[in-house]
Protein backbone atom coordinates (compact mmCIF):
# COMPACT_ATOMS: atom_id res chain seq x y z
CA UNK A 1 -23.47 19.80 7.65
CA UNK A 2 -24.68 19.01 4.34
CA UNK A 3 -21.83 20.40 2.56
CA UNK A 4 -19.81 18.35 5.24
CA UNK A 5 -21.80 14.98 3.95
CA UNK A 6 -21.34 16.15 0.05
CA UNK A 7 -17.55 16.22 0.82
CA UNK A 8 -17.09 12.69 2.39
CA UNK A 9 -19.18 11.00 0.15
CA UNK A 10 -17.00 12.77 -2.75
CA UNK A 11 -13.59 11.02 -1.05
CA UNK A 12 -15.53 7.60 -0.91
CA UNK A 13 -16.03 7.71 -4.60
CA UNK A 14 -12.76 9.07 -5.52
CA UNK A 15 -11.06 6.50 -3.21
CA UNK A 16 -13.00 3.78 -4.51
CA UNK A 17 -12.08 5.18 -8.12
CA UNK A 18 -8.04 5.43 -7.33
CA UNK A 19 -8.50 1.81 -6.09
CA UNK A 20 -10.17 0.19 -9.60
CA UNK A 21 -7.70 2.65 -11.47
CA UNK A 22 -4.46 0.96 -9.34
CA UNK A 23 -6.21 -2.49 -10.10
CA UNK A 24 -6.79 -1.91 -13.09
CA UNK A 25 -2.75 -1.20 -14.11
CA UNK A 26 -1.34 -4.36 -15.35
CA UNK A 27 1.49 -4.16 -13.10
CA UNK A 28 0.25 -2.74 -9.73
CA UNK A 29 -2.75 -4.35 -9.25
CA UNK A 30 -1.66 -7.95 -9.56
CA UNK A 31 1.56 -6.92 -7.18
CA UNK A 32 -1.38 -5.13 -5.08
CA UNK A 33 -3.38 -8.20 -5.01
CA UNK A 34 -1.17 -10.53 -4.50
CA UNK A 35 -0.01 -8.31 -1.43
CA UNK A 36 -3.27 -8.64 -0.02
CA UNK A 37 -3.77 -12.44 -0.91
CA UNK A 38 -0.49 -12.64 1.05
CA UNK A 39 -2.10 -11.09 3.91
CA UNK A 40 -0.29 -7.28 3.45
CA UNK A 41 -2.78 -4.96 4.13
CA UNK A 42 -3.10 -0.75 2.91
CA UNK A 43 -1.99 0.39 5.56
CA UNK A 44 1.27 -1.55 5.30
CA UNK A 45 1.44 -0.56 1.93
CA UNK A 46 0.96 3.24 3.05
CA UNK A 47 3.40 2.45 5.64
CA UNK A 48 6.02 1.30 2.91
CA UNK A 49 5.27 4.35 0.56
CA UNK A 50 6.25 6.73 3.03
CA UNK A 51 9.70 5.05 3.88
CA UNK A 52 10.49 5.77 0.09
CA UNK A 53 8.98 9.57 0.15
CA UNK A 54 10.93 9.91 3.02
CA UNK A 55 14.05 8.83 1.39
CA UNK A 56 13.70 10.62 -1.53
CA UNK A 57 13.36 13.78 0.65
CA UNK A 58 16.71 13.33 2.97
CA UNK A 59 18.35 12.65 -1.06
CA UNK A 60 18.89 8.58 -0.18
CA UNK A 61 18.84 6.51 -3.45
CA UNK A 62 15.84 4.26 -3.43
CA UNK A 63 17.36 1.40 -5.53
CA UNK A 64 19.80 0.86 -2.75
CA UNK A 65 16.88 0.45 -0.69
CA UNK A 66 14.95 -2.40 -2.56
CA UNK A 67 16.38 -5.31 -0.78
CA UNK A 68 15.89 -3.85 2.19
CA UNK A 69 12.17 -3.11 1.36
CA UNK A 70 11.44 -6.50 0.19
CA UNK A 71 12.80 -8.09 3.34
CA UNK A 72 10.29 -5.87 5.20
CA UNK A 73 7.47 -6.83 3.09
CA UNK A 74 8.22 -10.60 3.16
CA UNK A 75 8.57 -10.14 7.26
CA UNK A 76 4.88 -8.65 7.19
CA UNK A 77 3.70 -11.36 4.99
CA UNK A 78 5.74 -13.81 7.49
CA UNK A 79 3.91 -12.37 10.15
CA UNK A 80 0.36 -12.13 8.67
CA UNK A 81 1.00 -15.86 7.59
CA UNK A 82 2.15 -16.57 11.39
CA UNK A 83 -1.64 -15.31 12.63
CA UNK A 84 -4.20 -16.78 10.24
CA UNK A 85 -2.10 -20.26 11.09
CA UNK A 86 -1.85 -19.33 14.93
């Protein structure tokens, strides 16, 4: 159980470090902030990552996909916009 304990609290801190580190990067962490100041939240942003790792599997070019991607972000922010005013 301890060992259990010793793990998870090893994943908090190396979560919590990835997250400073992304912030930290000039260009993701304002684009990730300004995601969540636009009401995107991580698991949106998960959600979005594995579109393109899925693409990249089946060989489908991910430029052609940017539009595309940008629409769906801009619906989510639509949408989180739509609650905090509804």
């Amino acid at each position: 159980m301890q060992k259990l304990r010793a793990e998870v609290n090893r994943l908090k801190q190396e979560e919590a470090n990835s997250r400073i580190l992304l912030l930290l990067h000039p260009f993701v962490g304002s684009e990730l902030l300004r995601l969540f100041q636009s009401g995107v939240n991580e698991q949106d942003i998960i959600a979005i990552s594995e579109l393109f790792k899925a693409d990249s599997r089946i060989g489908i070019n991910i430029k052609e996909d940017v539009a595309f991607t940008k629409d769906i972000i801009l619906a989510q922010q639509q949408g989180a916009n739509d609650r905090l005013s509804g």
